[in-house]
Protein backbone atom coordinates (compact mmCIF):
# COMPACT_ATOMS: atom_id res chain seq x y z
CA UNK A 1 0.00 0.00 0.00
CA UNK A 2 1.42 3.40 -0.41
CA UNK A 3 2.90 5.29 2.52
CA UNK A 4 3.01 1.83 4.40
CA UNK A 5 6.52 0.98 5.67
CA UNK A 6 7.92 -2.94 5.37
CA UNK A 7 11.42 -4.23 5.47
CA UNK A 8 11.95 -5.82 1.83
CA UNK A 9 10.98 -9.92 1.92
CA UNK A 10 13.60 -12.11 0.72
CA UNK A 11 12.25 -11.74 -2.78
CA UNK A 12 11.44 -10.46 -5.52
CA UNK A 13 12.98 -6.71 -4.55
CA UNK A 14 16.13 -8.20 -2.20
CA UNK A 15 16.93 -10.23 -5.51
CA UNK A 16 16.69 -7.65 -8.06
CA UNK A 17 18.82 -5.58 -5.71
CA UNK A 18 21.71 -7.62 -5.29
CA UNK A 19 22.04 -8.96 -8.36
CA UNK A 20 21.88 -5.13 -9.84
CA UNK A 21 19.50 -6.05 -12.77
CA UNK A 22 15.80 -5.87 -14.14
CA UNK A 23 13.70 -9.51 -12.70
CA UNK A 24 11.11 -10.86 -15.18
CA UNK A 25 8.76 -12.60 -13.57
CA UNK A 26 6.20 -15.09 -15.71
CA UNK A 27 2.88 -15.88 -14.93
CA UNK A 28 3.63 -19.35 -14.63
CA UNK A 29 6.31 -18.28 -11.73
CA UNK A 30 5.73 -20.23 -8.06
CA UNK A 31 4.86 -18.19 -5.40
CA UNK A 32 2.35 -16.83 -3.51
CA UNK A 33 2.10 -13.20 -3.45
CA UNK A 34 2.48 -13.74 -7.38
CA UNK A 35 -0.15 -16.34 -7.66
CA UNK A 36 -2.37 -13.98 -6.19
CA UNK A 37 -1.41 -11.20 -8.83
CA UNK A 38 -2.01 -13.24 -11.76
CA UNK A 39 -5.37 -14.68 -10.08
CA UNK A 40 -6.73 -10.74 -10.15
CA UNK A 41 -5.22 -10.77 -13.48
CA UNK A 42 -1.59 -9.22 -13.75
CA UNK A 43 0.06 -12.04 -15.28
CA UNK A 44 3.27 -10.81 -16.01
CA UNK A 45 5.75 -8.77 -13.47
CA UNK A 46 9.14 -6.52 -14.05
CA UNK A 47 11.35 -6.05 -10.88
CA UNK A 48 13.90 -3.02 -11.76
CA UNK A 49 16.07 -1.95 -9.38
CA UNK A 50 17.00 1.68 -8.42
CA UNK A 51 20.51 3.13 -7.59
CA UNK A 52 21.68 6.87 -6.89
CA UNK A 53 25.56 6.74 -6.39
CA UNK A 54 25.44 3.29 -6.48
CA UNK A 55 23.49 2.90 -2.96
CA UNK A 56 19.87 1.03 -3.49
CA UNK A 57 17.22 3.37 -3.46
CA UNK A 58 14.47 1.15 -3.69
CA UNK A 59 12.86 -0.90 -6.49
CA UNK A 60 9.90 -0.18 -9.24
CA UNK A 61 7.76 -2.87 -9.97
CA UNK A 62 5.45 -3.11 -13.49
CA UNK A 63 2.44 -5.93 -13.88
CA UNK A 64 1.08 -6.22 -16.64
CA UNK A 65 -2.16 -8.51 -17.78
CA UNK A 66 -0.52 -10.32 -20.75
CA UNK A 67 1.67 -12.69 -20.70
CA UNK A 68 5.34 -12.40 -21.39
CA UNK A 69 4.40 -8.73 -21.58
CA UNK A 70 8.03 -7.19 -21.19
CA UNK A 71 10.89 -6.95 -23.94
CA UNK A 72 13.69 -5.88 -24.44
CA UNK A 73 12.77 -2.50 -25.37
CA UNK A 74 10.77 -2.40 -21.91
CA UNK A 75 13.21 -3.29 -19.78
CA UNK A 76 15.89 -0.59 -21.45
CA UNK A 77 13.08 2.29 -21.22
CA UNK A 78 11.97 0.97 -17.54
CA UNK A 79 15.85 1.03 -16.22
CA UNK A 80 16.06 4.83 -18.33
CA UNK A 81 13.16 5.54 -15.98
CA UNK A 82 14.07 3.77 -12.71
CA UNK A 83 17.60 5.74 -13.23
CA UNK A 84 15.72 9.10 -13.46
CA UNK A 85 13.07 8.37 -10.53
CA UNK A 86 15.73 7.13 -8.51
CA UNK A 87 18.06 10.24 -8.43
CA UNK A 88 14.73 12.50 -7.52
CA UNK A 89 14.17 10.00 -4.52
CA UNK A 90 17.82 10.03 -3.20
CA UNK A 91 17.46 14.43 -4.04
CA UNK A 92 14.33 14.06 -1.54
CA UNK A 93 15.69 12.10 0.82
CA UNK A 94 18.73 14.60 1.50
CA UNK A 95 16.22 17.45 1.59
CA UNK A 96 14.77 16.07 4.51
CA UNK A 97 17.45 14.85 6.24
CA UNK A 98 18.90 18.46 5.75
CA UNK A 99 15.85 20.02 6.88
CA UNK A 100 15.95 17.60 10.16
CA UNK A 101 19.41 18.67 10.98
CA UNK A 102 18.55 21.72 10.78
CA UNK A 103 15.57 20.98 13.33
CA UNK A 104 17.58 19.41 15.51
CA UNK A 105 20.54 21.91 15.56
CA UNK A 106 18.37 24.58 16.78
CA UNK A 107 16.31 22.50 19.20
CA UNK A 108 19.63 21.66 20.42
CA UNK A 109 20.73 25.50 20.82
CA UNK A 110 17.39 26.25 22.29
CA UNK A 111 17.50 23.56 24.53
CA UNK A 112 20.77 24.98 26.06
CA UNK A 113 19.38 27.91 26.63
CA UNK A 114 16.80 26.79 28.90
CA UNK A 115 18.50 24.69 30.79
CA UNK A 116 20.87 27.66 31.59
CA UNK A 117 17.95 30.03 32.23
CA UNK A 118 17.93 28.82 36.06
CA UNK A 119 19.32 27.09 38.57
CA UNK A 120 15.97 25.55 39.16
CA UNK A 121 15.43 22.56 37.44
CA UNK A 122 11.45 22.58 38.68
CA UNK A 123 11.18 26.11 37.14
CA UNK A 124 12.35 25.60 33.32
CA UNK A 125 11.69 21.26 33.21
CA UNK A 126 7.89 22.11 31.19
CA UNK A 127 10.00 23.93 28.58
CA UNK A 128 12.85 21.98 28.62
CA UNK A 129 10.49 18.80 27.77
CA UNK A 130 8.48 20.87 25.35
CA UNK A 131 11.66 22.07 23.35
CA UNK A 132 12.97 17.90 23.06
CA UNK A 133 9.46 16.69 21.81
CA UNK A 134 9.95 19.07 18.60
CA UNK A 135 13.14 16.23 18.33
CA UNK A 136 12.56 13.30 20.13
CA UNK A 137 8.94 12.64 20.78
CA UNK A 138 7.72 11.01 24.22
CA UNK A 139 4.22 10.75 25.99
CA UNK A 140 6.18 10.99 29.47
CA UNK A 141 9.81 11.89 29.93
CA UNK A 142 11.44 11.95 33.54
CA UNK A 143 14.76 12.34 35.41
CA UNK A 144 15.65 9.72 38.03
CA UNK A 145 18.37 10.35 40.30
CA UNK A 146 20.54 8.45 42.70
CA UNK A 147 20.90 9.05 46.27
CA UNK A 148 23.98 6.54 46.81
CA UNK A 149 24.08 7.80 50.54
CA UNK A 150 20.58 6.59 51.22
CA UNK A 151 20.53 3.60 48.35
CA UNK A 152 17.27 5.11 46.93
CA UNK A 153 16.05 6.87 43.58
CA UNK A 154 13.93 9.53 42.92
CA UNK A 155 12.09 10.99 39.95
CA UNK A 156 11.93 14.72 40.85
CA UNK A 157 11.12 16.06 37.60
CA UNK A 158 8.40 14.38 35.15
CA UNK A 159 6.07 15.10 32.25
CA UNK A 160 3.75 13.46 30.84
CA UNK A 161 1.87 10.10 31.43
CA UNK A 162 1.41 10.14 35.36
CA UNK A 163 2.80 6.36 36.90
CA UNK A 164 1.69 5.93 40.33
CA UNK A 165 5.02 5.20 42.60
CA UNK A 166 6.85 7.50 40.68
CA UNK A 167 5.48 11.17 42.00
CA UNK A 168 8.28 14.04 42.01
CA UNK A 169 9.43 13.61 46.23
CA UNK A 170 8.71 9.94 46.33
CA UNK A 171 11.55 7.47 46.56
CA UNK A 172 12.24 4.32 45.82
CA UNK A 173 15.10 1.66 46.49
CA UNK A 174 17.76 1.54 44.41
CA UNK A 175 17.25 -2.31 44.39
CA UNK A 176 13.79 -2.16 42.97
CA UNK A 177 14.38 0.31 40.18
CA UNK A 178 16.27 -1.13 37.07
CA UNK A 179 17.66 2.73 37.30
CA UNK A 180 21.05 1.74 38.56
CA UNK A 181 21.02 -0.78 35.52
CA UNK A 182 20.35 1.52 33.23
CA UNK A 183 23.13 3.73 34.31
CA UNK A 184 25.90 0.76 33.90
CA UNK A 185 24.39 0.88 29.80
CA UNK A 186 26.45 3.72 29.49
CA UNK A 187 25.78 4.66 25.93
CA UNK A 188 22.14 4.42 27.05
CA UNK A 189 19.71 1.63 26.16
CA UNK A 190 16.39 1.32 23.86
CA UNK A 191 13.70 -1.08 25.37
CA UNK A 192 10.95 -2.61 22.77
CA UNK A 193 7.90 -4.08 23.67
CA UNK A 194 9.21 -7.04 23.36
CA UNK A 195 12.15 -6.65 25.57
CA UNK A 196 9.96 -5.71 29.24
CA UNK A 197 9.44 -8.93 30.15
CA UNK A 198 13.37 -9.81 31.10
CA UNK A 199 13.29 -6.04 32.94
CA UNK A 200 10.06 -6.72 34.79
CA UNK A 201 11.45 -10.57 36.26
CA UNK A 202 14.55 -8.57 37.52
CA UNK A 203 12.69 -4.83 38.72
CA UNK A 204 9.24 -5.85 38.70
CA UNK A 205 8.25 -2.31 40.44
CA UNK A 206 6.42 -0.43 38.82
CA UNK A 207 5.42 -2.05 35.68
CA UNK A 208 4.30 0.48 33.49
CA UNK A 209 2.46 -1.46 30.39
CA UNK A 210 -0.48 -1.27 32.39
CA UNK A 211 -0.73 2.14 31.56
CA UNK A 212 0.42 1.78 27.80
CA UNK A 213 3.75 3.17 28.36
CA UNK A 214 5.82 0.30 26.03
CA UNK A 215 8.92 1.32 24.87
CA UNK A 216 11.51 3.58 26.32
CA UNK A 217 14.94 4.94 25.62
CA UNK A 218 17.12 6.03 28.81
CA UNK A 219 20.65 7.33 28.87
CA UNK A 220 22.81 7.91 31.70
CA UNK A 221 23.36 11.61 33.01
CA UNK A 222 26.99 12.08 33.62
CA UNK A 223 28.87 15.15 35.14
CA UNK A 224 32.62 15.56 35.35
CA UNK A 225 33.01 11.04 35.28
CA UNK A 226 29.78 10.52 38.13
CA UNK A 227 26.82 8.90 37.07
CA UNK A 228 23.69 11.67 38.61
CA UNK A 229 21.19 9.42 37.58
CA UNK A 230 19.38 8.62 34.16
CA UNK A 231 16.87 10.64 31.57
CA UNK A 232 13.56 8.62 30.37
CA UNK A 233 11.55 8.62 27.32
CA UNK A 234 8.93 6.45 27.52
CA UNK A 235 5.98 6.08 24.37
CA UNK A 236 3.06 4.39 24.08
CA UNK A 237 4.33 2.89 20.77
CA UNK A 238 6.04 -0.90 20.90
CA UNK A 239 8.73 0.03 18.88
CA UNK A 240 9.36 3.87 17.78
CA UNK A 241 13.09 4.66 18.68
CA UNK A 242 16.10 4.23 16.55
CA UNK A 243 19.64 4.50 17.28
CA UNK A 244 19.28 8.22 15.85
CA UNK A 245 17.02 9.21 18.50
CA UNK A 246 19.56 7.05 21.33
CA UNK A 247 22.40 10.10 20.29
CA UNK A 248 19.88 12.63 20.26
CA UNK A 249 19.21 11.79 23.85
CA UNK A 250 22.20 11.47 25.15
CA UNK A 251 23.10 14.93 23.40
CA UNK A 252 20.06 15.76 25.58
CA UNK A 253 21.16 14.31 28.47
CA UNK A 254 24.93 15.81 28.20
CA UNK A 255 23.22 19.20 28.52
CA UNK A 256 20.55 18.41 31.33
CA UNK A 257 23.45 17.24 33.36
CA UNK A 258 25.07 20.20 33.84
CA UNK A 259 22.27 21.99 34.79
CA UNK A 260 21.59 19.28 37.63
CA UNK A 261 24.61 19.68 38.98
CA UNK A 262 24.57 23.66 39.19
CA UNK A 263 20.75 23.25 40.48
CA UNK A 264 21.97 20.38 43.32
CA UNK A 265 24.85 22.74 44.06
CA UNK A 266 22.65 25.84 44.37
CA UNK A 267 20.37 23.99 46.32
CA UNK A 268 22.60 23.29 48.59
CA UNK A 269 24.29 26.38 48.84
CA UNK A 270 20.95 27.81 50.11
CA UNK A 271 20.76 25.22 52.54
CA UNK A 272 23.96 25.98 53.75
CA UNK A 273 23.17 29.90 53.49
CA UNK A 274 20.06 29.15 55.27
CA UNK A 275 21.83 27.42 58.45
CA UNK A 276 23.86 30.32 58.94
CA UNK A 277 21.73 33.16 58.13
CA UNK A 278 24.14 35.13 55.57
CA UNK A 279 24.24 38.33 55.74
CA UNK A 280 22.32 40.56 53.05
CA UNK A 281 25.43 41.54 51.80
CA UNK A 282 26.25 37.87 50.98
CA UNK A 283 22.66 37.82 50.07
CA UNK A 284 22.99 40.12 47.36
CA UNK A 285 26.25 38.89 46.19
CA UNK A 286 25.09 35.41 45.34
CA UNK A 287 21.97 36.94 43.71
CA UNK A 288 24.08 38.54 41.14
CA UNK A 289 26.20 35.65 40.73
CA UNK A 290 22.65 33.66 39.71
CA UNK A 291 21.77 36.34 37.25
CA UNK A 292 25.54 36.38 35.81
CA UNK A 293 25.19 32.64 35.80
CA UNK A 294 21.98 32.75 34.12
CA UNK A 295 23.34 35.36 31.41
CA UNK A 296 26.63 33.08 30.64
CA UNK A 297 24.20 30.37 30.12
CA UNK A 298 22.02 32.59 27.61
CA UNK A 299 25.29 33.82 25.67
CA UNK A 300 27.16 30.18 25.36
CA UNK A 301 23.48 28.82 24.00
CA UNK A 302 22.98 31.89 22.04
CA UNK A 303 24.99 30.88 18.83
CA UNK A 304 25.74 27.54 17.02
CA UNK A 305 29.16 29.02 16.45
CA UNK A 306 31.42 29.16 20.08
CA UNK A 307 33.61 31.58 17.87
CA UNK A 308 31.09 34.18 17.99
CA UNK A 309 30.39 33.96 21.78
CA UNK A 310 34.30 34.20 23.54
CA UNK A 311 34.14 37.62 23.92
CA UNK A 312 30.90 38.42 25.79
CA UNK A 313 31.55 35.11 27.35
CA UNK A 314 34.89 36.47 28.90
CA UNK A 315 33.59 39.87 30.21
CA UNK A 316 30.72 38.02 32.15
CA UNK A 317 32.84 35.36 33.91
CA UNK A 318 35.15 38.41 34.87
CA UNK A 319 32.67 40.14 36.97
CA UNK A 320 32.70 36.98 39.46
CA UNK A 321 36.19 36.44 39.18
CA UNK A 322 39.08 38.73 38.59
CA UNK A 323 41.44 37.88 35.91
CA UNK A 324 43.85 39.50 33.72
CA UNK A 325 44.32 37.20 31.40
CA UNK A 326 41.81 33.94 29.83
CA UNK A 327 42.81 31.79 27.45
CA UNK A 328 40.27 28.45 26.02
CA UNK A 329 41.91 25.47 24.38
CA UNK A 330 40.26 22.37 22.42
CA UNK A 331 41.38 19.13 23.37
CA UNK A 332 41.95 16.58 20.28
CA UNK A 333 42.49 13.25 22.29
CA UNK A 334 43.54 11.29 19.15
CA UNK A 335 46.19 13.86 18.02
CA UNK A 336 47.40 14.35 22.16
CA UNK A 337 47.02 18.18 21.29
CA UNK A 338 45.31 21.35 22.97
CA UNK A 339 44.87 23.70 20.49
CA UNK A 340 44.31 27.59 21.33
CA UNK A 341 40.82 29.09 20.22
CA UNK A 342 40.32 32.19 22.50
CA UNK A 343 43.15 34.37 23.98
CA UNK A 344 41.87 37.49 25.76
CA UNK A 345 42.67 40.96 24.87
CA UNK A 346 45.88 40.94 27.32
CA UNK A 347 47.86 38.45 26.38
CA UNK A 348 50.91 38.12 28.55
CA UNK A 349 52.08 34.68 28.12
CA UNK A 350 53.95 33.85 25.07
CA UNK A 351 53.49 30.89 22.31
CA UNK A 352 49.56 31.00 23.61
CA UNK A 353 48.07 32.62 20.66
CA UNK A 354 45.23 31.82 18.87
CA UNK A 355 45.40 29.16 16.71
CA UNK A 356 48.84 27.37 18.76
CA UNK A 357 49.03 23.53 19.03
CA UNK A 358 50.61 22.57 22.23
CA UNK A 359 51.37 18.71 23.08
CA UNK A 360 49.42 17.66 25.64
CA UNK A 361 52.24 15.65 27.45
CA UNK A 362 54.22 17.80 29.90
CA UNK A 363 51.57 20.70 29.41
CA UNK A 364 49.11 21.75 32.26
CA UNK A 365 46.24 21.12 30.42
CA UNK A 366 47.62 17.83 29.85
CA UNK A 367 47.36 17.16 33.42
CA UNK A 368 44.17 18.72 33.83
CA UNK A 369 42.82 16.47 30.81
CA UNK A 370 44.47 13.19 32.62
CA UNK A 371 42.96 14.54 36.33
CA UNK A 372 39.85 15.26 35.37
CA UNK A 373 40.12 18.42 37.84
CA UNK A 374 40.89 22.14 38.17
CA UNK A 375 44.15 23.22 39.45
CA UNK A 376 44.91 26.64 41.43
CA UNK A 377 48.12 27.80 41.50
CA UNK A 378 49.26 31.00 42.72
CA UNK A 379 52.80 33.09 43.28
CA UNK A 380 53.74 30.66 40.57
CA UNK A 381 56.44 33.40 40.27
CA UNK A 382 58.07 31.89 43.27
């Protein structure tokens, strides 16, 4: 039927395809799906495959009702065709694919901006989920995070499908939850239909098929080498996620982390603020480092070029701390190279200039790279 999707049989198609060339079929020919063609009257059947830069494209099939219908001369104008219709498929197909990029590029972008709106994960998670279903659509997505202290998990921030068990505040042992297994997938892990009942005879709380939640894709959320916990997409289709929409999620996830982190930190840093009653001084202070937070945020997500965003970048991290000098470097792991791609408008170390290569071995960032961990050094004069 047109518009329906099906994986080609081991036919009539898969044959025509790998053996590159046109497939006359008779009407005297034994099979089924034939049979049933020449029954309604289409007694004869041409198979011609379709290449665009020699990748199959698909394959055009002609019935005809007489027999031995096809010729020579049909087969060479078919193939003529099949060339031509081919090419305007494979044209289409990059069209869209461009035109999804493009989708997800600036979901992406957007996306980082939210996140890095606020330090309040509870306050920006609605747009946050409504910005990833233009990308990655879900009929409940949710963040479950480990409490390794306590041996429990928690699903503090939800949309969608409500599953009783798993209300934001309520926990739930780590034991029970295939959470903690999830996390150890750590390129994430797509779950079919299909594929519950092994995860239900292991975690059989909750099971969620009751409520026609049957798939799900859930990737670990990881901050500075700690696993925080792990982001879920669960559908009410058996079987709608590809390995396409496993990276977009994890690209999702990489920037969701972050923002946990900064919102657990804040969180307790108000906590802590709390206890001892800061002064409004301190008060005031840690408001404007929120709002300067909250603009670096806005300016990193603001372009999808970094180039464009070093400068403005720069001045806002100097008004919460004092430098006189910033310089950014890429890391290529394969090549064991920093390269320099920002060097601020006083530059007072020399060989650090914009576009420098430095080995990585022997090199501070080196060791930062290998630590995993800021270093402070100061009088290094001494």
């Amino acid at each position: 039927e047109p518009g329906q999707a099906r994986r080609p049989p081991r036919g009539f198609t898969q044959w025509a395809l790998e053996e590159r060339r046109t497939l006359i079929i008779a009407e005297d020919y034994p099979d089924p799906l034939h049979e049933i063609a020449v029954s309604a009257g289409l007694k004869s059947l041409m198979v011609v495959p379709m290449f665009s830069e020699n990748e199959p494209v698909g394959a055009m099939h002609l019935r005809a009702t007489a027999s031995n219908a096809c010729t020579d001369r049909h087969i060479a104008f078919a193939e003529s065709v099949a060339t031509q219709v081919a090419g305007a498929v494979a044209s289409a197909r990059l069209h869209t694919e461009l035109e999804r990029e493009s989708e997800e590029r600036n979901a992406l972008s957007e996306i980082g901006r939210i996140v890095g709106s606020s330090l309040d994960i509870s306050e920006i998670f609605q747009r946050f989920a409504d910005e990833v279903a233009r990308i990655l659509p879900f009929d409940r997505v949710s963040v479950s995070l480990v409490d390794k202290a306590r041996d429990v998990v928690t699903q503090p921030y939800t949309v969608g499908v409500p599953i009783q068990g798993w209300e934001p505040g309520e926990t739930i042992s780590l034991k029970r939850s295939a959470t903690e297994d999830f996390i150890n997938h750590q390129t994430g892990i797509i779950l079919r239909e299909c594929d519950w009942d092994s995860v239900d005879a292991q975690f059989p709380y909750p099971d969620t098929r009751d409520l026609g939640l049957l798939s799900l894709i859930s990737v670990p959320l990881v901050s500075r080498g700690e696993a925080l916990g792990v982001l879920n997409f669960r559908s009410i289709l058996p079987d709608p996620y590809t390995k396409r929409d496993l990276d977009l999620a994890r690209r999702v996830a990489s920037y969701l982390s972050g923002a946990i982190v900064n919102s657990q930190l804040y969180s307790e840093q108000l906590r802590t603020e709390e206890a001892l009653r800061i002064s409004e001084k301190e008060a005031r202070t840690l408001a404007h480092q929120q709002e300067v937070m909250a603009d670096i945020g806005k300016i990193i997500s603001s372009s999808l070029d970094i180039n464009d965003v070093y400068e403005e970048f720069a001045h806002e991290v100097q008004k919460l701390i004092r430098f006189e000098m910033m310089h950014i470097g890429m890391v290529d792991i394969a090549k064991q190279t920093y390269t320099i791609a920002y060097v601020s408008d006083i530059d007072i170390v020399p060989g650090r200039d914009v576009g420098d290569v430095i080995p990585l071995a022997g090199s501070m960032a080196g060791a930062i790279v290998k630590s995993e961990d800021g270093v402070l050094l100061q009088d290094v004069s001494e």
